[in-house]
C-alpha atoms as a PDB file:
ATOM      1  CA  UNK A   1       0.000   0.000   0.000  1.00  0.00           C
ATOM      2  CA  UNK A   2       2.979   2.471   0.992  1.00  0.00           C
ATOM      3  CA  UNK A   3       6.281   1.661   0.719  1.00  0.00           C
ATOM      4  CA  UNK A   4       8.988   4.640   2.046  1.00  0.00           C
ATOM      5  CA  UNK A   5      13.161   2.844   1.378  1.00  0.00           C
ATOM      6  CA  UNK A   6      15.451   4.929   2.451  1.00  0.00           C
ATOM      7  CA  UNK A   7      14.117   8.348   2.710  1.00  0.00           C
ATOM      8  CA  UNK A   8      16.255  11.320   3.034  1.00  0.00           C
ATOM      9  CA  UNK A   9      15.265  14.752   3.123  1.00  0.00           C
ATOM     10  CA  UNK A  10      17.224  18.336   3.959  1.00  0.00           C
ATOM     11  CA  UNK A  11      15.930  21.468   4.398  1.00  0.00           C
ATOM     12  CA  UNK A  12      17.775  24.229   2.034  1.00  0.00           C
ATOM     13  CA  UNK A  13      20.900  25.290   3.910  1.00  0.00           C
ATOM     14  CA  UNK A  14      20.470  22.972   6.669  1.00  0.00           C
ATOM     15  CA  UNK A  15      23.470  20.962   8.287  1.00  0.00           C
ATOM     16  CA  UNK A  16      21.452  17.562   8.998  1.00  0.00           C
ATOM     17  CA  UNK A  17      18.599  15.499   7.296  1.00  0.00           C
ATOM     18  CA  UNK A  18      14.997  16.404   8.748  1.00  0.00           C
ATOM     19  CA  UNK A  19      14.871  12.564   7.601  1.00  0.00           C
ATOM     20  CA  UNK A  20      17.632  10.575   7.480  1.00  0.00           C
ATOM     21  CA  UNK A  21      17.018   6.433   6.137  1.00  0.00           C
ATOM     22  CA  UNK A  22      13.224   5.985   6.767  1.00  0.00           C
ATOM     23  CA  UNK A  23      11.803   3.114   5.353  1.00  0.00           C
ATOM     24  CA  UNK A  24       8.514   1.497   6.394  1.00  0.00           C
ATOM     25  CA  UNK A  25       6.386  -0.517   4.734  1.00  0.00           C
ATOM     26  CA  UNK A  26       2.494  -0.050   5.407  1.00  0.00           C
ATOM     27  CA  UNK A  27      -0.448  -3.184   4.693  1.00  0.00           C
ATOM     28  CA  UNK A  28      -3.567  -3.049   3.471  1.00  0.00           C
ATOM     29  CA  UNK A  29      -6.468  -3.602   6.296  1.00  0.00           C
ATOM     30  CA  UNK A  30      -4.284  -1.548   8.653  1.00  0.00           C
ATOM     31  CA  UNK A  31      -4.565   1.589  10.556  1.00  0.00           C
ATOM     32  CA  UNK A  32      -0.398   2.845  11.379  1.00  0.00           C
ATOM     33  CA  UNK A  33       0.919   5.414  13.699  1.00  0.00           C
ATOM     34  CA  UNK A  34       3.592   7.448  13.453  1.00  0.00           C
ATOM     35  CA  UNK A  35       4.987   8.893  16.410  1.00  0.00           C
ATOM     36  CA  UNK A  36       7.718  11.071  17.362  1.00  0.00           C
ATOM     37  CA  UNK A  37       8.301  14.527  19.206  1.00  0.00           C
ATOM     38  CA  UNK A  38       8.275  17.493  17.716  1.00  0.00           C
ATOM     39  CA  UNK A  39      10.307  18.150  15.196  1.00  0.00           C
ATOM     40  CA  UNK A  40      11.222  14.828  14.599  1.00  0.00           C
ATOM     41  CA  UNK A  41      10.510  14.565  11.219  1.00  0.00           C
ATOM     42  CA  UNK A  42       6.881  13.240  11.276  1.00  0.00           C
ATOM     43  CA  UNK A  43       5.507  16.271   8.996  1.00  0.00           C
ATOM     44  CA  UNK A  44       8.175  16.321   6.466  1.00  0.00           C
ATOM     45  CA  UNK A  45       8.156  12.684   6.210  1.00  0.00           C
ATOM     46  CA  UNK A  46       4.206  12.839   5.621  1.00  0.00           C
ATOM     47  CA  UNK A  47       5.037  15.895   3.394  1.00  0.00           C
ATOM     48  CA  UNK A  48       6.806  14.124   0.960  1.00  0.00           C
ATOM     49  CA  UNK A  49       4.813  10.903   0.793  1.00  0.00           C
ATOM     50  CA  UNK A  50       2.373  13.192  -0.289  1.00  0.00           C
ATOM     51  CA  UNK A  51       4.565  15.224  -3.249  1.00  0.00           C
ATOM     52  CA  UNK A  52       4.183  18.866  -1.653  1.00  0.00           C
ATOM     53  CA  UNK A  53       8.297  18.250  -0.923  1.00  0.00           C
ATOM     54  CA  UNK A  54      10.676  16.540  -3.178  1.00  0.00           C
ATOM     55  CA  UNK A  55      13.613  14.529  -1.390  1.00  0.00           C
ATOM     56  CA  UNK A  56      17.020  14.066  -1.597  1.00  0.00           C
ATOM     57  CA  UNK A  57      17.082  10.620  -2.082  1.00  0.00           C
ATOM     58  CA  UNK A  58      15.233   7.429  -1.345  1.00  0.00           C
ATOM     59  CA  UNK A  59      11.824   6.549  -2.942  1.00  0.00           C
ATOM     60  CA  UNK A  60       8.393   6.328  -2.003  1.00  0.00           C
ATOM     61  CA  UNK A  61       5.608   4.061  -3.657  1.00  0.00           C
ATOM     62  CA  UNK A  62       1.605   4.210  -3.226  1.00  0.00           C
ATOM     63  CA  UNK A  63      -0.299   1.144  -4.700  1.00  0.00           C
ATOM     64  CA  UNK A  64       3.036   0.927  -7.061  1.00  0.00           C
ATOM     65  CA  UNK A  65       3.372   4.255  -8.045  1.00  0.00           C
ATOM     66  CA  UNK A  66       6.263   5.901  -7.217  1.00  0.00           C
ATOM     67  CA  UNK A  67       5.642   9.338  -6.007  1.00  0.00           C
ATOM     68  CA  UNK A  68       8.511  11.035  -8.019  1.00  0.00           C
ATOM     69  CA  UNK A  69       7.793   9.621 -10.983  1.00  0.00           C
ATOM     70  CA  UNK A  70       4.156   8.595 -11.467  1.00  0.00           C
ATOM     71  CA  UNK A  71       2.912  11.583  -8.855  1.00  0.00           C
ATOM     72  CA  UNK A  72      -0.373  11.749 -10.935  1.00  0.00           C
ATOM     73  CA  UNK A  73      -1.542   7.710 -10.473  1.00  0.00           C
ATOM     74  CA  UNK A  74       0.287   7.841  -6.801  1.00  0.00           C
ATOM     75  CA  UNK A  75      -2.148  10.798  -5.866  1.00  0.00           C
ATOM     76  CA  UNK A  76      -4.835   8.744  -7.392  1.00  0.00           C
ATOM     77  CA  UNK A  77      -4.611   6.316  -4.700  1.00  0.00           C
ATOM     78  CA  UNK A  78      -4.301   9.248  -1.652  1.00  0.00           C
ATOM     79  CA  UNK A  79      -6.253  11.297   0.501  1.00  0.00           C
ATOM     80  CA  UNK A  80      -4.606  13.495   2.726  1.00  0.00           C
ATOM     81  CA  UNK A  81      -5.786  15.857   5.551  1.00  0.00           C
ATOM     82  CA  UNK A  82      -3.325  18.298   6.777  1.00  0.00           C
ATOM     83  CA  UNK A  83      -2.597  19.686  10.306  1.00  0.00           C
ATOM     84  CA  UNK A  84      -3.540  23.123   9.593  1.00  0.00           C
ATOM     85  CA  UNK A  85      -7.047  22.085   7.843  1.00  0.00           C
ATOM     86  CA  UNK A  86      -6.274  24.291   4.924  1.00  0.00           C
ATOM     87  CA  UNK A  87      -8.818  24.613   2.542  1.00  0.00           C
ATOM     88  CA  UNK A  88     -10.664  27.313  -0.135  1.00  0.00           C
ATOM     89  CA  UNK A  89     -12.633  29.412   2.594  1.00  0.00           C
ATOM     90  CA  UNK A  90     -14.354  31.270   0.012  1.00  0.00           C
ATOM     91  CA  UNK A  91     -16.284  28.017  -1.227  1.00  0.00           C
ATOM     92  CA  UNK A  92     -19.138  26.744   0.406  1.00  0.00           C
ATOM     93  CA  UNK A  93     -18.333  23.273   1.861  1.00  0.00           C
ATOM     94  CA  UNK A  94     -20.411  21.759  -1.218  1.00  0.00           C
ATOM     95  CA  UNK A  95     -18.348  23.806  -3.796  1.00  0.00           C
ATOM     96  CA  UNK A  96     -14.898  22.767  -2.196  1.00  0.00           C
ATOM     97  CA  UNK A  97     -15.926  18.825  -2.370  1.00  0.00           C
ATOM     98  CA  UNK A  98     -17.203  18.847  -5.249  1.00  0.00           C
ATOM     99  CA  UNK A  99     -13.666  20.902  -7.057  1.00  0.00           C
ATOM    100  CA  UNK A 100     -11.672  17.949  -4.909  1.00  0.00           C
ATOM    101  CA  UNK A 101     -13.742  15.076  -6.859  1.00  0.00           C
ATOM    102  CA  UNK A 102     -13.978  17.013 -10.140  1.00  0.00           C
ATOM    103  CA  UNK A 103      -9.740  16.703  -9.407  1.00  0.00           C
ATOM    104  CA  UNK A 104     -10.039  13.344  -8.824  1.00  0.00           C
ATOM    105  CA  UNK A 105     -12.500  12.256 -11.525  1.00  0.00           C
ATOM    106  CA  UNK A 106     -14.918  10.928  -9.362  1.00  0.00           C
ATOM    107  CA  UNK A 107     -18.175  10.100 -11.058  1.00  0.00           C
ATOM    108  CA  UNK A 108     -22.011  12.017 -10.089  1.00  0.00           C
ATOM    109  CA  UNK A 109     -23.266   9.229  -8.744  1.00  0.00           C
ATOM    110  CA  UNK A 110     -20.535   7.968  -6.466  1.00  0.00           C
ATOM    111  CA  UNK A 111     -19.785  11.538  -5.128  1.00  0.00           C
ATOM    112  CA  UNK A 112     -23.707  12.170  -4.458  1.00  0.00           C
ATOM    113  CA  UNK A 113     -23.414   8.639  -2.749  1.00  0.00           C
ATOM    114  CA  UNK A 114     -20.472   9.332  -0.965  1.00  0.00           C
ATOM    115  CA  UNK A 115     -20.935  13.285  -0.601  1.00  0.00           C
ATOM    116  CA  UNK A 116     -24.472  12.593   1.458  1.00  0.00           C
ATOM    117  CA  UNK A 117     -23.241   9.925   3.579  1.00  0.00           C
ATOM    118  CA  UNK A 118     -20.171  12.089   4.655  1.00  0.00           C
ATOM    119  CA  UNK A 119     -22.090  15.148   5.320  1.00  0.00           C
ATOM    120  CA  UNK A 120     -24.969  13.181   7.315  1.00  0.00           C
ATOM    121  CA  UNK A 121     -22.186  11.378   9.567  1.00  0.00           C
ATOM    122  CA  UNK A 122     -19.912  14.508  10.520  1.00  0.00           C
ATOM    123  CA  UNK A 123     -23.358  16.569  10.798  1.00  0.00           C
ATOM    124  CA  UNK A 124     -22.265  19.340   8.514  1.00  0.00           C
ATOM    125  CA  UNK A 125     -26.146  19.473   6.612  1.00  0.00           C
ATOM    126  CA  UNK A 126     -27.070  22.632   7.707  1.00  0.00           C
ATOM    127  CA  UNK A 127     -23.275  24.200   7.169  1.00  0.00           C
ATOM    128  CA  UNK A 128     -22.630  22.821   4.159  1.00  0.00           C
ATOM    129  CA  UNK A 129     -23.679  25.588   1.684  1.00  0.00           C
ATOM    130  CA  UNK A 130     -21.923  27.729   3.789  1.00  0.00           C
ATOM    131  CA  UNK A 131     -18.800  29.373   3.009  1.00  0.00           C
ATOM    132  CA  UNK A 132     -16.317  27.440   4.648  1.00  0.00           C
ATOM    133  CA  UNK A 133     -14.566  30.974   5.871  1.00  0.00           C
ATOM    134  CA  UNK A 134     -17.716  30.887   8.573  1.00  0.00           C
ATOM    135  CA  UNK A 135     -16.863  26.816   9.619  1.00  0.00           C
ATOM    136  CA  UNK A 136     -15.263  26.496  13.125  1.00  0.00           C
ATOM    137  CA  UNK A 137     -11.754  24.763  13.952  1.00  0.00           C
ATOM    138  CA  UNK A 138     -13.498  20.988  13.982  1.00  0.00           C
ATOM    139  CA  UNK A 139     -16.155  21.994  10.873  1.00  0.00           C
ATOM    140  CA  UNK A 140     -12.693  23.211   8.888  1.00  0.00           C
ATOM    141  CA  UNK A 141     -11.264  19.835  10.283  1.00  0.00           C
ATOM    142  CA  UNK A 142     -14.260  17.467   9.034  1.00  0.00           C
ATOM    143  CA  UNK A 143     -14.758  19.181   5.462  1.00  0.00           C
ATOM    144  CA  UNK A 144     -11.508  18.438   4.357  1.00  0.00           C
ATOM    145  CA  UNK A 145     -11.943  14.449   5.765  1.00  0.00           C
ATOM    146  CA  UNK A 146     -14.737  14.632   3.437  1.00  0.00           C
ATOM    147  CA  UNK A 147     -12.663  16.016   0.670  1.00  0.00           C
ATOM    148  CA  UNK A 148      -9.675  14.237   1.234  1.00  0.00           C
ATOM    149  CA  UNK A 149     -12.272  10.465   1.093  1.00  0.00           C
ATOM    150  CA  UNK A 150     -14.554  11.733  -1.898  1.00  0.00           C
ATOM    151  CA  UNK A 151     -12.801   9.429  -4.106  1.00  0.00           C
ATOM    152  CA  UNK A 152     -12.666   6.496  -1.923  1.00  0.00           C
ATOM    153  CA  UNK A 153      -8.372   6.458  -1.689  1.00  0.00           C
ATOM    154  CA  UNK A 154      -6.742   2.970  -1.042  1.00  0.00           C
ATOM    155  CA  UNK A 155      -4.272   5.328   1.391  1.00  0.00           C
ATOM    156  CA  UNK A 156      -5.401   7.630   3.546  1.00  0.00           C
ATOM    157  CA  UNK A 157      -3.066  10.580   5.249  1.00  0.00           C
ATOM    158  CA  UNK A 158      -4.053  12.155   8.483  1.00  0.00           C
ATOM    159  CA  UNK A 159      -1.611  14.743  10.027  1.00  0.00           C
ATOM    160  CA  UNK A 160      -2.740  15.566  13.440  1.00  0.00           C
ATOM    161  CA  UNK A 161      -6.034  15.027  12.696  1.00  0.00           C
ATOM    162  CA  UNK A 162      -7.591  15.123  16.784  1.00  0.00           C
ATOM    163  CA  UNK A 163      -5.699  18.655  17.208  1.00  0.00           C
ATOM    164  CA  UNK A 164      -7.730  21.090  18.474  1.00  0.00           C
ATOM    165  CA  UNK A 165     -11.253  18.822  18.125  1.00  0.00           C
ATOM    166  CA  UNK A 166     -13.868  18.420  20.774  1.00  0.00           C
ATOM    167  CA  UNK A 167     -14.745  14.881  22.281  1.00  0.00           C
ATOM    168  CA  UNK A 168     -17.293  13.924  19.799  1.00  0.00           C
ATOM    169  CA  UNK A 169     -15.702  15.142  16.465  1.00  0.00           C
ATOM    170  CA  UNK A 170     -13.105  12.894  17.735  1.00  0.00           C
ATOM    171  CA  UNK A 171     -15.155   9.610  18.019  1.00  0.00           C
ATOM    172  CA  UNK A 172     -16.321  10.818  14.551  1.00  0.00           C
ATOM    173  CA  UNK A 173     -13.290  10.540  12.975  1.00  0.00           C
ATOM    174  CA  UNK A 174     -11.914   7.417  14.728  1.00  0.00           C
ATOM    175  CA  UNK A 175     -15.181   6.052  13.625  1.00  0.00           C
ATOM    176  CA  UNK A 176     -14.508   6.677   9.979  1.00  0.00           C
ATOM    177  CA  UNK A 177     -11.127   5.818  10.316  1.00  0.00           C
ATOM    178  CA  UNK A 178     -11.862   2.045  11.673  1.00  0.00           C
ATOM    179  CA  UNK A 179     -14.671   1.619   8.529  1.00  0.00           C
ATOM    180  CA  UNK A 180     -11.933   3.181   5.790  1.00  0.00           C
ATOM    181  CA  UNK A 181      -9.456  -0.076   6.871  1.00  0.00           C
ATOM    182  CA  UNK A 182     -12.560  -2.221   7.241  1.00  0.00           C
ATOM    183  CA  UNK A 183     -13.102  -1.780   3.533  1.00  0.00           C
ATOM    184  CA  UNK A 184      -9.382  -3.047   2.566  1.00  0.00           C
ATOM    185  CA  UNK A 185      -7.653   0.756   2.526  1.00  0.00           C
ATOM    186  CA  UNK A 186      -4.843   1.722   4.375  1.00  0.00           C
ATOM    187  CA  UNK A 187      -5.105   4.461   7.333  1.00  0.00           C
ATOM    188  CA  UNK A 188      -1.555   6.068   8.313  1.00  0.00           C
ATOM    189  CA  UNK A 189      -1.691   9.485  10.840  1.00  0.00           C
ATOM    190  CA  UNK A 190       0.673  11.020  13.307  1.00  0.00           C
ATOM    191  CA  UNK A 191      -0.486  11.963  16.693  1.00  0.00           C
ATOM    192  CA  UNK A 192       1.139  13.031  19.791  1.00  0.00           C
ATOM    193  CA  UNK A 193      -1.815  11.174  21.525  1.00  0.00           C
ATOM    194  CA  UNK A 194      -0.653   8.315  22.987  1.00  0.00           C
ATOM    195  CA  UNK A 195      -3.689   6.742  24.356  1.00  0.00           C
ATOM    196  CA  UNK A 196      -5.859   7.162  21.733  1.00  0.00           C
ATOM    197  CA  UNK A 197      -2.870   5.588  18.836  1.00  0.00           C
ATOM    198  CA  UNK A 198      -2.473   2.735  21.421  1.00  0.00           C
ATOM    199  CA  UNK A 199      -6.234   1.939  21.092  1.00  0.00           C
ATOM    200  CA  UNK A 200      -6.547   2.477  17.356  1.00  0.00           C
ATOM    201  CA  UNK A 201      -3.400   1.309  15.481  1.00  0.00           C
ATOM    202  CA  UNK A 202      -2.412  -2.001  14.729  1.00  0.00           C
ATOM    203  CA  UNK A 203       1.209  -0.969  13.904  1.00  0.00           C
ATOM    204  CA  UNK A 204       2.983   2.568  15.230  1.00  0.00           C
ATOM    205  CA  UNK A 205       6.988   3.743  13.917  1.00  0.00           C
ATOM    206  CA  UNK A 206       8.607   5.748  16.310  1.00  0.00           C
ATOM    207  CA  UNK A 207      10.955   8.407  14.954  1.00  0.00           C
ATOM    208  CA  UNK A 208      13.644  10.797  16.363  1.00  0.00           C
ATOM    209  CA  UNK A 209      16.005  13.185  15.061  1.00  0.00           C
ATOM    210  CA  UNK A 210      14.394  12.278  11.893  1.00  0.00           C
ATOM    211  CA  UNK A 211      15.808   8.432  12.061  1.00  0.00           C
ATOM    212  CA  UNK A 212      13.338   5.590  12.383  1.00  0.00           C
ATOM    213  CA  UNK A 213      13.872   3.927  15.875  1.00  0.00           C
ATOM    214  CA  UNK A 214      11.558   1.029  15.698  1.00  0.00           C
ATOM    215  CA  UNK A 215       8.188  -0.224  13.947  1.00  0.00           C
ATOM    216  CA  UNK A 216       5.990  -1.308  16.995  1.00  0.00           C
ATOM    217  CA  UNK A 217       2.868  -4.426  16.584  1.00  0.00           C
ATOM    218  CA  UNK A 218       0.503  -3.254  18.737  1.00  0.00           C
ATOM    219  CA  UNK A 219      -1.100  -6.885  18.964  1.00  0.00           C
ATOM    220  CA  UNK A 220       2.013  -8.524  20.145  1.00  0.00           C
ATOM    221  CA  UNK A 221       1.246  -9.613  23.259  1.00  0.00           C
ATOM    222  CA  UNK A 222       3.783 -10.387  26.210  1.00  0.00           C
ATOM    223  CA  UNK A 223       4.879  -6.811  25.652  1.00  0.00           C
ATOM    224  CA  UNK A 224       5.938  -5.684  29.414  1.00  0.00           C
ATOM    225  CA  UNK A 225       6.228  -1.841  28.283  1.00  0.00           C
ATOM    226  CA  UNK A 226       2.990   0.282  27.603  1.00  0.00           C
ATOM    227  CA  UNK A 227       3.555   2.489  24.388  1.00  0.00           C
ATOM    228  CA  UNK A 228       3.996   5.616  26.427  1.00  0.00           C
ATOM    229  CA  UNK A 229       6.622   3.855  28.573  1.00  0.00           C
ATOM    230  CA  UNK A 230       8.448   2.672  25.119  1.00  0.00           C
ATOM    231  CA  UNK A 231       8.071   6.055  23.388  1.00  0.00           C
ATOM    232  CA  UNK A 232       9.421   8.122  26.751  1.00  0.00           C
ATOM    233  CA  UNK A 233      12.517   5.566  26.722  1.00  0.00           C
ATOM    234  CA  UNK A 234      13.224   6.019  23.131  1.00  0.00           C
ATOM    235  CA  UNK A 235      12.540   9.756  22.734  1.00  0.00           C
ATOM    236  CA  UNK A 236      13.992  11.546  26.226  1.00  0.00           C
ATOM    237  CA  UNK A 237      17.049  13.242  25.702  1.00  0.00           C
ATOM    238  CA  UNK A 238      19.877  13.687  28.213  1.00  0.00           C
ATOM    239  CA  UNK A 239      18.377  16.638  30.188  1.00  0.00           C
ATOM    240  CA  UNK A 240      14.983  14.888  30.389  1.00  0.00           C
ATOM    241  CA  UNK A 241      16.590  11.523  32.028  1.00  0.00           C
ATOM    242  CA  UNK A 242      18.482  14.141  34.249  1.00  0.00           C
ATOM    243  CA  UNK A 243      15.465  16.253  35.251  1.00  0.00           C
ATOM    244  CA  UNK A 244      13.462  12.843  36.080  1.00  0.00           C
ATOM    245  CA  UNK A 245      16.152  12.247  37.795  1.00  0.00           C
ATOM    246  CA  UNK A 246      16.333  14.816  40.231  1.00  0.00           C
ATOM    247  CA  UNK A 247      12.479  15.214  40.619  1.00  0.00           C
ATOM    248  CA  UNK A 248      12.725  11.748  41.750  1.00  0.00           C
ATOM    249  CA  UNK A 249      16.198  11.628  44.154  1.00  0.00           C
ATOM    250  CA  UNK A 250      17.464   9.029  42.063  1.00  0.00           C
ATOM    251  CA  UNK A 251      19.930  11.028  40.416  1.00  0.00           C
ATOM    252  CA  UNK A 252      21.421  12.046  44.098  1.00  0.00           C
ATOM    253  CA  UNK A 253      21.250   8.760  45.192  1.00  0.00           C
ATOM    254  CA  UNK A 254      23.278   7.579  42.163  1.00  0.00           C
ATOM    255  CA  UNK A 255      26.199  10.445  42.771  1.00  0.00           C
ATOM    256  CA  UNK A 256      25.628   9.374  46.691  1.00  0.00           C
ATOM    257  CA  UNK A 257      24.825  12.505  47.801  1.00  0.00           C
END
């Protein structure tokens, strides 16, 4: 479904790699995490799966199509909702789906199907011939779900997609999410919400410093580490293990004081 071998990726007059040897390798039927602080390359690694970046090196496939080469039929096969719901505000929410699946060649009648059934489950009937200028944070949020599933992808991209969203927009989404992988289609998203990846995803990467650090099966059992306990062992730095430290004595203790 996606396939990232040995991404790299620096910033114009940078001295490291934002991303520096990713690869992962994502299943159909699954919903994957992606975890990592910030700044740890989790945006610019989702930024280039998608095309808005080029890389230095490295390739990246959707459905078979690599990204670099074949961005049209990759794209095809993507839907992709960014962290900063960006979207044209001066469309009504109708206007703005309808331009994405007029993008994406999506027939009349499987945009009306899909179009209603969206709009009925994120409750956006009475906003949708609004402009979308007048939506709130989570109505900005939902819209471009709907616009980034109007053509059914076999991939879907969430970046951050809870940020910012009230309890039951949340259960929306997760809701959606669980049917999309249901069908056979792919879901991979970033969070920094612990609890609610370790309850959805079947698989989670962990990155830092822009360097994969493990690939994590969430249905392994016999695991004796939570995921928070994992991801706080593979992410602290030096001051954090040195500040837990002293909150806790142990670090005294250690240097017998």
């Amino acid at each position: 479904m996606l396939e990232i071998s040995h991404l790299y990726k620096k910033y114009l007059n940078s001295e490291r790699f934002s991303v520096e040897d990713l690869s992962i390798s994502l299943k159909p039927g699954e919903i994957f995490g992606f975890l990592g602080q910030n700044g740890a390359g989790k945006s610019t690694t989702i930024k280039c799966l998608t095309g808005i970046y080029p890389f230095n090196s490295g390739t990246i496939t959707i459905c078979g199509h690599d990204i670099a080469k074949d961005p049209i039929n990759a794209k095809l096969n993507m839907g992709y909702v960014p962290d900063n719901h960006s979207a044209y505000e001066k469309l009504t929410g109708r206007e703005y789906v309808n331009y994405t699946a007029d993008l994406y060649k999506v027939s009349k009648r499987d945009r009306e199907e899909r179009f209603n059934k969206y709009v009925s489950q994120f409750k956006l009937t009475k906003a949708i011939d609004m402009q979308i200028k007048s939506y709130s944070h989570g109505m900005k949020q939902k819209i471009c779900i709907i616009a980034a599933l109007i053509h059914n992808p076999k991939l879907w991209v969430l970046d951050e997609p809870m940020m910012g969203l009230d309890h039951q927009s949340m259960l929306e989404i997760l809701k959606r999410m669980k049917d999309h992988v249901d069908e056979g289609n792919t879901v991979f998203f970033s969070s920094h919400n612990l609890d609610l990846v370790a309850k959805i995803c079947d698989r989670v990467a962990i990155v830092k410093d822009g360097k994969l650090q493990c690939v994590i099966d969430l249905h392994v059992k016999g695991n004796k580490e939570t995921l928070e306990q994992t991801f706080i062992s593979i992410t602290a730095t030096e001051q954090d293990i040195i500040n837990t430290a002293n909150d806790t004595g142990e670090f005294k203790l250690h240097l017998g004081v």
